[in-house]
C-alpha atoms as a PDB file:
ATOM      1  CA  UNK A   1       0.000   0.000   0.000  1.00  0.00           C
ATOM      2  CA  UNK A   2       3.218   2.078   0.178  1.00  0.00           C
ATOM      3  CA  UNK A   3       4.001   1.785  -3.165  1.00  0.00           C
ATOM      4  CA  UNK A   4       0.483   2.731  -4.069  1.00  0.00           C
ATOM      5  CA  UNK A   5       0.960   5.862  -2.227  1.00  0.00           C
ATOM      6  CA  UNK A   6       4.449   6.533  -3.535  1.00  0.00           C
ATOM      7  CA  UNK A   7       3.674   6.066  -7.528  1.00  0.00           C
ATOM      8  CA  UNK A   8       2.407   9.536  -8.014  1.00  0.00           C
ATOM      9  CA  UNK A   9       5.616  11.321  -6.615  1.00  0.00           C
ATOM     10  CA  UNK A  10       7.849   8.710  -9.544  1.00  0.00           C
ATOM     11  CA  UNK A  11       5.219  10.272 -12.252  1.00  0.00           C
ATOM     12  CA  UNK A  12       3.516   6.854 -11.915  1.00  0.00           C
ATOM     13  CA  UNK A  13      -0.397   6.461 -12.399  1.00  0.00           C
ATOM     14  CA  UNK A  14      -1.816   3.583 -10.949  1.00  0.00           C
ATOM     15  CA  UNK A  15      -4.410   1.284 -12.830  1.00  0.00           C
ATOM     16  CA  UNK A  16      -7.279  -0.888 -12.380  1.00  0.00           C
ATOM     17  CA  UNK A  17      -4.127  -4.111 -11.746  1.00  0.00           C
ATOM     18  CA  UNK A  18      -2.500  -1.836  -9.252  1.00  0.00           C
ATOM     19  CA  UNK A  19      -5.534  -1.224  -7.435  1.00  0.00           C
ATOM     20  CA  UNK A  20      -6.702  -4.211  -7.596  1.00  0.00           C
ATOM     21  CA  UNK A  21      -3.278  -5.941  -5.947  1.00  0.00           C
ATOM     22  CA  UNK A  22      -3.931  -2.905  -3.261  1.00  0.00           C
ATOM     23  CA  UNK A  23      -7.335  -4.362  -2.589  1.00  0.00           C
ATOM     24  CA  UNK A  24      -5.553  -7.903  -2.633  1.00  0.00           C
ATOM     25  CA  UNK A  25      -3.964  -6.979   0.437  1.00  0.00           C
ATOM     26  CA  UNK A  26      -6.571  -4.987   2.182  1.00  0.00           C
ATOM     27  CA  UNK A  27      -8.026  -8.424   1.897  1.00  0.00           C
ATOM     28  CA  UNK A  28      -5.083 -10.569   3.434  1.00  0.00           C
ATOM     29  CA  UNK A  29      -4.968  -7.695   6.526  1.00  0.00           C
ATOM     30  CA  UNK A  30      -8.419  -7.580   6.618  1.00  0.00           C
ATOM     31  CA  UNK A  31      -8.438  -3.994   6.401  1.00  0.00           C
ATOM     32  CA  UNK A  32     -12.326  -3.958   4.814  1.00  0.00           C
ATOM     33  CA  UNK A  33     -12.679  -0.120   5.075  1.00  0.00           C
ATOM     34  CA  UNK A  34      -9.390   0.956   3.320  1.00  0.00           C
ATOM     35  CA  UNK A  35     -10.580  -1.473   0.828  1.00  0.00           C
ATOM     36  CA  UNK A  36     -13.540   0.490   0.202  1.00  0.00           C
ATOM     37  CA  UNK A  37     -11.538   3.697   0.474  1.00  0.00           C
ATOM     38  CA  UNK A  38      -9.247   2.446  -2.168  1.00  0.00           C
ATOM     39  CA  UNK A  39     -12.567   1.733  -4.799  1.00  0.00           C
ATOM     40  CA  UNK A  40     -14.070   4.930  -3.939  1.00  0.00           C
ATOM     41  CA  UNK A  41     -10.499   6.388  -5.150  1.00  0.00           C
ATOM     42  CA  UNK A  42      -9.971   4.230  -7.629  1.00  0.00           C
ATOM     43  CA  UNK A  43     -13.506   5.762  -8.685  1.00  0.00           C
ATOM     44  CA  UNK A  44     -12.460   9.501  -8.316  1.00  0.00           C
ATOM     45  CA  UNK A  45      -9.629   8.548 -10.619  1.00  0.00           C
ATOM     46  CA  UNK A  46     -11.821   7.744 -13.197  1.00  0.00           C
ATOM     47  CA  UNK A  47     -10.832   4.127 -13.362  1.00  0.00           C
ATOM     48  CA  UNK A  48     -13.745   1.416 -13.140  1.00  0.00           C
ATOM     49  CA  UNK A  49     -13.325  -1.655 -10.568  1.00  0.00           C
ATOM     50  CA  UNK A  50     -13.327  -4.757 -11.845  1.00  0.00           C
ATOM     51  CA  UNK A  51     -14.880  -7.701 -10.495  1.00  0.00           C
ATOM     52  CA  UNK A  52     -11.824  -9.134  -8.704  1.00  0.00           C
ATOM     53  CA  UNK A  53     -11.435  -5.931  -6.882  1.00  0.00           C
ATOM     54  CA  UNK A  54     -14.640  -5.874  -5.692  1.00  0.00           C
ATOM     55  CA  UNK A  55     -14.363  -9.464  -4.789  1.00  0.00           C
ATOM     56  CA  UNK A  56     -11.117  -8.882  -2.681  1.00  0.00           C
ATOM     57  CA  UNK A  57     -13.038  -5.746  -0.551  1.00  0.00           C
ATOM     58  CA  UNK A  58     -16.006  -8.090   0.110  1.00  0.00           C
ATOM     59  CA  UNK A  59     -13.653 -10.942   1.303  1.00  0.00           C
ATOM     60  CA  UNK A  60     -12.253  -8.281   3.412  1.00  0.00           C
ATOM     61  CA  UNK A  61     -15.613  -7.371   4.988  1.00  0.00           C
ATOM     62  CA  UNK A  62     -16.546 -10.977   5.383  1.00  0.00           C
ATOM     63  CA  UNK A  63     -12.791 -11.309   7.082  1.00  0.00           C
ATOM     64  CA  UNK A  64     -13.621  -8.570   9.207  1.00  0.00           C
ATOM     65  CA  UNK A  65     -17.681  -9.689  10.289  1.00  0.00           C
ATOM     66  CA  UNK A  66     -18.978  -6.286   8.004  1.00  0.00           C
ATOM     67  CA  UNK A  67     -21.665  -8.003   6.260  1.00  0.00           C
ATOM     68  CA  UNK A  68     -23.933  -5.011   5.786  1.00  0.00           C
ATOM     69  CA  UNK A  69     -21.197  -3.568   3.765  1.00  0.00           C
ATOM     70  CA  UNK A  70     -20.525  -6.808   1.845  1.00  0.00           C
ATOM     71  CA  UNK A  71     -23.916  -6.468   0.454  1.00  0.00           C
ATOM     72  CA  UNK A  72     -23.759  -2.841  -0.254  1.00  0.00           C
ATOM     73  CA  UNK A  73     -20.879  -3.355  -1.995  1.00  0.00           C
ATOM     74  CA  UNK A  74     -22.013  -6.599  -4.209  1.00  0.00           C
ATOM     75  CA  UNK A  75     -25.324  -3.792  -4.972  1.00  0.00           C
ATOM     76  CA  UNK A  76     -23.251  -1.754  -6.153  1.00  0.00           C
ATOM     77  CA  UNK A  77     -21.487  -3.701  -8.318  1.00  0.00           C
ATOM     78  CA  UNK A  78     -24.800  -5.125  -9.815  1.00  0.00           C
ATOM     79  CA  UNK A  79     -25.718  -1.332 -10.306  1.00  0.00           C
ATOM     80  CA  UNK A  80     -22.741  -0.837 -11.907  1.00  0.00           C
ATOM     81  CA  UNK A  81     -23.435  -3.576 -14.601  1.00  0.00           C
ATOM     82  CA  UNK A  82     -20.718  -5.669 -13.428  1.00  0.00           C
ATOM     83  CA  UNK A  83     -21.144  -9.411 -13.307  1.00  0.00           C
ATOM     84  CA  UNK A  84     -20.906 -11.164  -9.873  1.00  0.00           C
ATOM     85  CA  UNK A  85     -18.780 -14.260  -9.926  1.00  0.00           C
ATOM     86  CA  UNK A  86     -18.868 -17.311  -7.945  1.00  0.00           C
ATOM     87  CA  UNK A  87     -16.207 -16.167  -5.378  1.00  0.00           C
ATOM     88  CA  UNK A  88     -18.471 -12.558  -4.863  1.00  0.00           C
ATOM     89  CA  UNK A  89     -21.342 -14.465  -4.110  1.00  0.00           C
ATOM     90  CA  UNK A  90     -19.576 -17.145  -1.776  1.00  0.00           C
ATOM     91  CA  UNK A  91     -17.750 -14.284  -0.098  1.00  0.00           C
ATOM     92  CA  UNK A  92     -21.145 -12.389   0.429  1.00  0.00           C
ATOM     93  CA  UNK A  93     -23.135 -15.247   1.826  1.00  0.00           C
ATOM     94  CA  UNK A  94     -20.078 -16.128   4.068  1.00  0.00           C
ATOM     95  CA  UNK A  95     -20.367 -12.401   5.447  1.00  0.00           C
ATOM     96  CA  UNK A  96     -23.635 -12.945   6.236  1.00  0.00           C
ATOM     97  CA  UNK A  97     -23.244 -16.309   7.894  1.00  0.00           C
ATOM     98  CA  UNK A  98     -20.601 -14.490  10.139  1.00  0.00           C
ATOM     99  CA  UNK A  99     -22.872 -12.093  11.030  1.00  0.00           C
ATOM    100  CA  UNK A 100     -25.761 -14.045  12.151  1.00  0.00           C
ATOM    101  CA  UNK A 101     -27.586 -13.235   9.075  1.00  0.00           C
ATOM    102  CA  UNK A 102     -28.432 -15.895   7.596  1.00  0.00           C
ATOM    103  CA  UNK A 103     -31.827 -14.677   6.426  1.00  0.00           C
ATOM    104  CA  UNK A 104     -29.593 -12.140   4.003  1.00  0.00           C
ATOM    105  CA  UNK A 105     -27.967 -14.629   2.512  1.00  0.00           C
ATOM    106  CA  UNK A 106     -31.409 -16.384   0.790  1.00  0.00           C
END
């Protein structure tokens, strides 16, 4: 996440990959909100998520017991036309199973 921070001062601009290793390791560290932050930048940058980013910051949510935002997040990516894959939904019933919300999942 250094580097990520460090790649505009080297004239660097990072892409959808580089965000989407950044959200790799939010996911790993369980750090589910900087994951989020890191979309919502990746949005203000003009760059689109993909679906394995997404999938990393809801595996980070479900990591971290967040299941309200896992499903926010897998709404949003429906809203955003993107396709959900087997690992976003597994990851988002997961959260809710974690959270005692079972009833979410259905």
């Amino acid at each position: 996440l250094q580097l990520l921070a460090e790649m505009g001062s080297h004239g660097l601009v990072p892409d959808v990959i580089t965000y989407g290793a950044s959200t790799n390791a939010c996911e790993k560290g369980s750090q589910w909100l900087l994951g989020l932050e890191l979309v919502a930048e990746m949005q203000d940058a003009g760059l689109v998520p993909d679906v394995i980013t997404c999938n990393a910051c809801i595996s980070a949510c479900e990591k971290s017991l967040q299941w309200q935002q896992a499903l926010q997040l897998l709404a949003e990516m429906q809203g955003r036309g993107l396709v959900p894959s087997v690992i976003t939904y597994s990851a988002s019933i997961s959260a809710c199973e974690k959270g005692s919300q079972w009833q979410q999942a259905l």
